[in-house]
Protein backbone atom coordinates (compact mmCIF):
# COMPACT_ATOMS: atom_id res chain seq x y z
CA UNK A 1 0.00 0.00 0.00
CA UNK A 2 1.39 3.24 -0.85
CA UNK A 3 0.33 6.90 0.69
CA UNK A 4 0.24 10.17 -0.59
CA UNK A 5 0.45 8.49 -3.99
CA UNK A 6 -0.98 10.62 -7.61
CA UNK A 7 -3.88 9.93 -8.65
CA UNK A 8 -2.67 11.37 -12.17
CA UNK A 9 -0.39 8.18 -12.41
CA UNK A 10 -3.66 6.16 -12.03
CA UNK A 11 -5.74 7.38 -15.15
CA UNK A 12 -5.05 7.80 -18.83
CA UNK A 13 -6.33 11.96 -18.57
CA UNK A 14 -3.24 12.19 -16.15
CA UNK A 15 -5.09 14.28 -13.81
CA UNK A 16 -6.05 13.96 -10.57
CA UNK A 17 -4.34 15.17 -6.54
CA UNK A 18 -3.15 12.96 -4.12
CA UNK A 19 -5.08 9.44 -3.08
CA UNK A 20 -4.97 9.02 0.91
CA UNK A 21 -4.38 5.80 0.48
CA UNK A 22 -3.42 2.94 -2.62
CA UNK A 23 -3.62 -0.60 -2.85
CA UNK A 24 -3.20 -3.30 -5.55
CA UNK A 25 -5.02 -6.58 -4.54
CA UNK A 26 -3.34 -9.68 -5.94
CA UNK A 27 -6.25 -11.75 -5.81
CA UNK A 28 -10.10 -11.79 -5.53
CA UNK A 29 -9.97 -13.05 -2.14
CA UNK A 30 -7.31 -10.19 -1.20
CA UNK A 31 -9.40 -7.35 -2.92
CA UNK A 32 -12.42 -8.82 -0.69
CA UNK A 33 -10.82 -8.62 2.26
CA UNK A 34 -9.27 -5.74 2.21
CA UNK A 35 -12.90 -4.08 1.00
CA UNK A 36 -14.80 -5.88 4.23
CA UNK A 37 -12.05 -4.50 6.59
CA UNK A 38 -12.47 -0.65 4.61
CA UNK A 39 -16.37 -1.28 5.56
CA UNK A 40 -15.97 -2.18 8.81
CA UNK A 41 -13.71 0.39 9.74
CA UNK A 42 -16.11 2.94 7.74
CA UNK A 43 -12.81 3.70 5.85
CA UNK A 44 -14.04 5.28 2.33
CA UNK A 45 -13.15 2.92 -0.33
CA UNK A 46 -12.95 3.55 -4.28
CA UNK A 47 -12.14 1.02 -7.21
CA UNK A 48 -10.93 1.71 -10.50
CA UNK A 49 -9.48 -0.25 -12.97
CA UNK A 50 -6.81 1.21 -15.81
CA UNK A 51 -8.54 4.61 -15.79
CA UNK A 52 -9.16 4.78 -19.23
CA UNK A 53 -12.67 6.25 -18.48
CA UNK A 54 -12.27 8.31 -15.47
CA UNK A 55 -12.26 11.77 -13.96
CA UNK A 56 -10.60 12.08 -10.00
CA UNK A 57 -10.39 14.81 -8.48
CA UNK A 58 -8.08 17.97 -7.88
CA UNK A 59 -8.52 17.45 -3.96
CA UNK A 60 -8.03 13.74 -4.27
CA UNK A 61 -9.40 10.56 -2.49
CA UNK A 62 -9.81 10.13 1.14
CA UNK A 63 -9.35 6.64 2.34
CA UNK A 64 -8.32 3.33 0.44
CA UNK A 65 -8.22 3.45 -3.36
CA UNK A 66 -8.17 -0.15 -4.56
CA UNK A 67 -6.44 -0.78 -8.37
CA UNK A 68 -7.31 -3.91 -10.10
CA UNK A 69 -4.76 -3.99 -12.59
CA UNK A 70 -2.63 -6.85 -10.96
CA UNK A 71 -5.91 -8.91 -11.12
CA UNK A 72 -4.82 -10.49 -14.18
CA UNK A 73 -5.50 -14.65 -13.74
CA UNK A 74 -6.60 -15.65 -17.05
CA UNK A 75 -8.12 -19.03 -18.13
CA UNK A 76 -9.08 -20.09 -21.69
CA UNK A 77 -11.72 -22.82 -22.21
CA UNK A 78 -13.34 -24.08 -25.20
CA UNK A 79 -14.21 -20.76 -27.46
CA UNK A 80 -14.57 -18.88 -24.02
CA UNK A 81 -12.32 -17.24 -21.07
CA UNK A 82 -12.16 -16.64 -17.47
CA UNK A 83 -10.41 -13.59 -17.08
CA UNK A 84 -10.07 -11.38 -13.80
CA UNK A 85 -10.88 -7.98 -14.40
CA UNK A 86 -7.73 -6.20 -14.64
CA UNK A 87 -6.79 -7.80 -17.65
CA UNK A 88 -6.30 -4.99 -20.35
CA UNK A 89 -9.45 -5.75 -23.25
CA UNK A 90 -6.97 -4.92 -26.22
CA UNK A 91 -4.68 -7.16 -24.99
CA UNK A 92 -7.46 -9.75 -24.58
CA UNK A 93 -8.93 -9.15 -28.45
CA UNK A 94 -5.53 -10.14 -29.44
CA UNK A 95 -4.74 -13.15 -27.87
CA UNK A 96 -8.71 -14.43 -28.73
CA UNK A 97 -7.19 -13.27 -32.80
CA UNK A 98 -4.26 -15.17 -32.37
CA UNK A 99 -6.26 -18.45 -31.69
CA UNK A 100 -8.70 -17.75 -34.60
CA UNK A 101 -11.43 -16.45 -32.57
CA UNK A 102 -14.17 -14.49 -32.91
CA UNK A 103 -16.03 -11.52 -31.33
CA UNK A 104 -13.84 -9.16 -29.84
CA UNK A 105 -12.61 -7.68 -33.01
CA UNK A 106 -14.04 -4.32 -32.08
CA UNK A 107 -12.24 -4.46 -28.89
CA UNK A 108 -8.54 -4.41 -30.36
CA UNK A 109 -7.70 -0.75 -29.56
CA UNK A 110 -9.73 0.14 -26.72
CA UNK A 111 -7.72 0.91 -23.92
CA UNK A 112 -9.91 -0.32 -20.74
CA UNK A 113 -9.36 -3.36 -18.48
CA UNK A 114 -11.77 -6.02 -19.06
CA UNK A 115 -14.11 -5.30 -15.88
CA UNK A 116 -14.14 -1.89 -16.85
CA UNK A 117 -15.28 -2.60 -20.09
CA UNK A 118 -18.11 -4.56 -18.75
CA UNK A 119 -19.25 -2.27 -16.61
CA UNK A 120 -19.53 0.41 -19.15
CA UNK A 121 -20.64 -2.02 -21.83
CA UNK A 122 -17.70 -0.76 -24.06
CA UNK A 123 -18.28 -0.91 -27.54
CA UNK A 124 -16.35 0.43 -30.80
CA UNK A 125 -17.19 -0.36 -34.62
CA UNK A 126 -20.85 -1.89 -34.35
CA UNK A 127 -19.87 -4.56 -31.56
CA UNK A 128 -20.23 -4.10 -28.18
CA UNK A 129 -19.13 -6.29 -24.55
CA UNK A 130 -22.89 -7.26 -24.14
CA UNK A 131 -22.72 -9.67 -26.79
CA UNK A 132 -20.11 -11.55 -25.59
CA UNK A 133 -20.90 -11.78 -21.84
CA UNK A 134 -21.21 -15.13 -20.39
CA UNK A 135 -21.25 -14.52 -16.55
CA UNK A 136 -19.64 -12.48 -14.46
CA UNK A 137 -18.27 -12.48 -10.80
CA UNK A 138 -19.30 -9.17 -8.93
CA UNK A 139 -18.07 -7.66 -5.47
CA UNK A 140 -21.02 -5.97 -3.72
CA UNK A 141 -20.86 -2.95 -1.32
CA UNK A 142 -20.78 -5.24 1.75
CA UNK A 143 -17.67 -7.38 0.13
CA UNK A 144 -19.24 -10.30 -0.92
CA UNK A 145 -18.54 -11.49 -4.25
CA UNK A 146 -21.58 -13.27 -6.51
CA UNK A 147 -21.68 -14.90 -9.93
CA UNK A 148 -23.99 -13.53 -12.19
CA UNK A 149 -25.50 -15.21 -15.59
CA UNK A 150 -25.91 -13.13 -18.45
CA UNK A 151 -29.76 -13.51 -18.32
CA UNK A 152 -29.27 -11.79 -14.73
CA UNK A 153 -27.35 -8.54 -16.40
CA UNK A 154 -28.96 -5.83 -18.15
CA UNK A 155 -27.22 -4.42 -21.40
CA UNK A 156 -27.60 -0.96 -22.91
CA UNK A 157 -25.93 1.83 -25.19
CA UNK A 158 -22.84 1.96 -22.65
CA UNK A 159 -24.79 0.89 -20.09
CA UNK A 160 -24.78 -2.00 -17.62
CA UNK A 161 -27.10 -2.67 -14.72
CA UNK A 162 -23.94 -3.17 -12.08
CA UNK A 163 -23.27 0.33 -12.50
CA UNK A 164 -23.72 1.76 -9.23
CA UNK A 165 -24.95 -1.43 -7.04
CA UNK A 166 -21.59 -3.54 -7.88
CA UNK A 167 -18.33 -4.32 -9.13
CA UNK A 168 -17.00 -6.63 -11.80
CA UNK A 169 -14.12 -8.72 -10.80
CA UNK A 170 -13.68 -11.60 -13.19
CA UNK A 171 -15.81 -12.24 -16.52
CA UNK A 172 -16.15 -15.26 -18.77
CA UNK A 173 -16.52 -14.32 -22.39
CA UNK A 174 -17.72 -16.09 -25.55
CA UNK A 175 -16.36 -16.33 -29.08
CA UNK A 176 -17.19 -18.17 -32.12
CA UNK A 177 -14.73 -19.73 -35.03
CA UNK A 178 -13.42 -18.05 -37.29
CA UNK A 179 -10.60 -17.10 -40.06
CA UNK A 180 -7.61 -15.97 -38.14
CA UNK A 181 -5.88 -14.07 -40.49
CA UNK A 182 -9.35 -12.15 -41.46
CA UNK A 183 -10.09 -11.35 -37.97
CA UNK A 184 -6.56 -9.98 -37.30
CA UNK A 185 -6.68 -7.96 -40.46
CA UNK A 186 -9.78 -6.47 -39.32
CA UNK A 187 -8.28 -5.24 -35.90
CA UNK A 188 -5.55 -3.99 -38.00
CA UNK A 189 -8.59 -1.38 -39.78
CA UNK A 190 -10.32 -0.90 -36.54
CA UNK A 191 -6.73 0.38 -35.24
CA UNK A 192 -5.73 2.70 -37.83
CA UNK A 193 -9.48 4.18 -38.27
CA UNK A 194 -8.73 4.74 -34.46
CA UNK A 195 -5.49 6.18 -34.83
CA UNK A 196 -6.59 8.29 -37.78
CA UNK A 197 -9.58 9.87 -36.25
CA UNK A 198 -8.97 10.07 -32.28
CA UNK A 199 -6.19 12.33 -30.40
CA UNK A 200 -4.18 9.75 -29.33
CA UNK A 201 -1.51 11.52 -28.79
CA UNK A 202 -2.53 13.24 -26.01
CA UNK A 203 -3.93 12.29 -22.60
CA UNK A 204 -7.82 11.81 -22.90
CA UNK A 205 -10.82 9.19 -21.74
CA UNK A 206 -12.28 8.59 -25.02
CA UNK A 207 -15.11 10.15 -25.62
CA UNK A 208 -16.97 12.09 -23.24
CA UNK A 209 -20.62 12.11 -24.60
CA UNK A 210 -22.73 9.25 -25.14
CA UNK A 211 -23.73 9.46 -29.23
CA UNK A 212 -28.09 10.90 -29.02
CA UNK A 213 -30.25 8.20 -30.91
CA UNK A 214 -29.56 8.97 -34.90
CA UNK A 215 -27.24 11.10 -34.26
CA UNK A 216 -23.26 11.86 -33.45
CA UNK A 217 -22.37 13.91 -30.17
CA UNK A 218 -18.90 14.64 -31.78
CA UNK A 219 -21.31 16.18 -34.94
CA UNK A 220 -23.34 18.14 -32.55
CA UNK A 221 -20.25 19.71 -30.33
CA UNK A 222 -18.12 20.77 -33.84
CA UNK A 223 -21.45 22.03 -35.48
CA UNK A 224 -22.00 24.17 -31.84
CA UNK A 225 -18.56 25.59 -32.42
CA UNK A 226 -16.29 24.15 -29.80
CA UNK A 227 -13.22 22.57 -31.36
CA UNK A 228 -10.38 23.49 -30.14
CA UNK A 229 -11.63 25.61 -27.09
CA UNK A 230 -10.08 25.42 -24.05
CA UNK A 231 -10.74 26.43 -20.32
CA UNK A 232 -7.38 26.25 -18.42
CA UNK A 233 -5.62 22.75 -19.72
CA UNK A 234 -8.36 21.26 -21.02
CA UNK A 235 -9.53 21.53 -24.98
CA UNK A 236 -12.03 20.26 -26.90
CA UNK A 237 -9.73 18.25 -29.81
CA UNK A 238 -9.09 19.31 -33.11
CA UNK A 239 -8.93 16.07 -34.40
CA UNK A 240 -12.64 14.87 -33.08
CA UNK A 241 -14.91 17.22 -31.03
CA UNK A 242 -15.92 14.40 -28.78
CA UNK A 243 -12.74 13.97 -26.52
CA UNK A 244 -11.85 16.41 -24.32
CA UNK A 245 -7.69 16.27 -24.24
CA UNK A 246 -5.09 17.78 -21.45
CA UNK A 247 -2.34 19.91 -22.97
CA UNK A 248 -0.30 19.37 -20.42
CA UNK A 249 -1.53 21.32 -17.04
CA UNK A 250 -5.60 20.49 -17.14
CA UNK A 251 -7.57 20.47 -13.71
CA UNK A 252 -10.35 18.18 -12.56
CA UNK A 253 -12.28 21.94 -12.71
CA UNK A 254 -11.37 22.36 -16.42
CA UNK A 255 -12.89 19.44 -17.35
CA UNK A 256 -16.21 19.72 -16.03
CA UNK A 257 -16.31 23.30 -16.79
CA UNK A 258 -15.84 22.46 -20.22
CA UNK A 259 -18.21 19.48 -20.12
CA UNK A 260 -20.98 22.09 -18.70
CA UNK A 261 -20.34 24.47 -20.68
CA UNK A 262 -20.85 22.00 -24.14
CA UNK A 263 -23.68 20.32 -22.52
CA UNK A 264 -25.41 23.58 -21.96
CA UNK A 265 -24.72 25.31 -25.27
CA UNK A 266 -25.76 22.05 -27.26
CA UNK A 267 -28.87 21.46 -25.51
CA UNK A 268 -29.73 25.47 -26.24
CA UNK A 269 -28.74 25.12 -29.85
CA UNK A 270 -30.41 21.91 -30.68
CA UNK A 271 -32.27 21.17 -28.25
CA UNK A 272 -30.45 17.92 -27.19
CA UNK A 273 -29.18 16.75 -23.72
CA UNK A 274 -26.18 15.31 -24.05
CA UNK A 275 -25.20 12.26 -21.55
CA UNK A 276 -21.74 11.99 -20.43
CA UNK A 277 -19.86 8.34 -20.87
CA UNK A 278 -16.91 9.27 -18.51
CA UNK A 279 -17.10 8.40 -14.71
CA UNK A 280 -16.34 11.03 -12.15
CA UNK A 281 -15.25 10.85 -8.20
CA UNK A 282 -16.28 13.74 -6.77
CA UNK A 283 -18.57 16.12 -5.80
CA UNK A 284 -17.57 19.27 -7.77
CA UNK A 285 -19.67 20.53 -10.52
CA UNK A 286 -18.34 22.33 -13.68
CA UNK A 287 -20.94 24.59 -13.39
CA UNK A 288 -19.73 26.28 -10.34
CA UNK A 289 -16.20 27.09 -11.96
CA UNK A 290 -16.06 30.27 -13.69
CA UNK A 291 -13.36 30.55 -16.04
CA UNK A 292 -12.13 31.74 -19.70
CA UNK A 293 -13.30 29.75 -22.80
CA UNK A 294 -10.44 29.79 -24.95
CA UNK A 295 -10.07 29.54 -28.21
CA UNK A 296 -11.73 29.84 -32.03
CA UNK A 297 -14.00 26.96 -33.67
CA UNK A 298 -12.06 25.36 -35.85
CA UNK A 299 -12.30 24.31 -39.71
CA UNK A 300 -11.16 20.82 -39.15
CA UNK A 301 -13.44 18.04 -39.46
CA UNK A 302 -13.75 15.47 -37.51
């Protein structure tokens, strides 16, 4: 367990103050226990997995934050897998590639861990973690852990119904034959298209705005006029209007500010409230920070 420790090291947006308190569980049974003692002791407790879809906060986390990325047993079967959930999904797509196997081809460059990709009900070029759920093995707010069918889930856009009741800690996923070298040649495409048309190179959590039925959130925010504004560090890309990026100094509070700020000036413009995909742990509200909107709309498109 390590104190004091950055919470900026502990999510892909690389922002974040200092966690209380950090712990890596090396097993199910060690991330249980150590969650039942946090209870008892009335000790706040937070879990996270790579951070690839996160916001934490500028004052930090009080209490125990509990990583999962060391949970990483994995156990292949006959076109299915047990894996724990801190097993990074790209990672994952590959391997099921390698063997000729398909259904995670949409998978290949997202950058979650497997239970967070569950949770979320990740999805990328017209597939989606829902379709590929066999069970799952949850920790509950009281520390016990439960295996769940897939008939006992339910799945929507980016949705699961675990989110905010419990946690996934190990999932067993299904594939179905087919042509190896086709199915690593298509998360070859679904790579590049990635590369070509998301900011990579800077720190982000994907997108920020769930897409509104028929329609593209990234279309909406560029058509509003917002890419390449900034508040403080943060800027709405120039490369696709949907991902808010840190250019090197962004705050918790210039994130949300900018996230209120686009939510509010879409909904006026079109009439459209836009729903947020990124988690956040925290109280502070965006709307409460005044600051600057930097910046031009740019010519770009997305």
């Amino acid at each position: 367990m390590e104190k004091n420790y950055p919470l900026n090291r502990l999510n892909t947006w690389k922002i974040g103050g200092l966690a209380e308190a950090v712990y890596w569980p090396q097993s199910m049974a060690d991330l249980s226990t150590v969650w039942q003692r946090a209870q008892a002791a009335k000790t706040p407790v937070w879990l996270i997995g790579r951070g690839s879809n996160l916001l934490l906060p500028d004052e930090g986390l009080p209490g125990i934050t509990l990583v999962t990325t060391s949970l990483r047993a994995i156990e292949w079967g006959e076109y299915s897998v047990q894996v724990e959930a801190g097993y990074t999904l790209a990672r994952l797509s590959q391997e099921a590639g390698e063997r000729g196997w398909s259904g995670l081809e949409f998978a290949r460059g997202i950058p979650g861990s497997v239970g967070g990709a569950v949770m979320m009900n990740a999805g990328a070029h017209g597939g989606e973690m829902a379709s590929q759920i066999i069970s799952v093995t949850t920790l509950w707010a009281d520390g016990t852990v439960k295996k769940l069918e897939r008939a006992d889930l339910e799945f929507a856009y980016r949705f699961c119904s675990l989110r905010g009741n419990a946690w996934v800690v190990e999932a067993q996923i299904g594939f179905s034959p087919g042509d190896r070298e086709q199915i690593l040649r298509l998360m070859k495409e679904n790579i590049s298209t990635r590369a070509l048309n998301q900011p990579l190179e800077k720190p982000n959590a994907g997108s920020i705005f769930r897409n509104p039925p028929g329609d593209s959130a990234g279309r909406l925010i560029e058509s509003a006029g917002w890419k390449g504004k900034k508040i403080g560090g943060a800027q709405v890309s120039e490369k696709h209007a949907n991902f808010i990026v840190n250019t090197g100094d962004a705050k918790t509070m210039d994130v949300l500010a900018l996230i209120e700020a686009i939510s509010r000036d879409v909904q006026s413009k079109f009439g459209i409230k836009l729903q947020t995909e990124v988690a956040y742990f925290g109280e502070a509200r965006g709307a409460r920070y005044e600051a600057r909107i930097e910046g031009e709309q740019s010519s770009q498109n997305t």
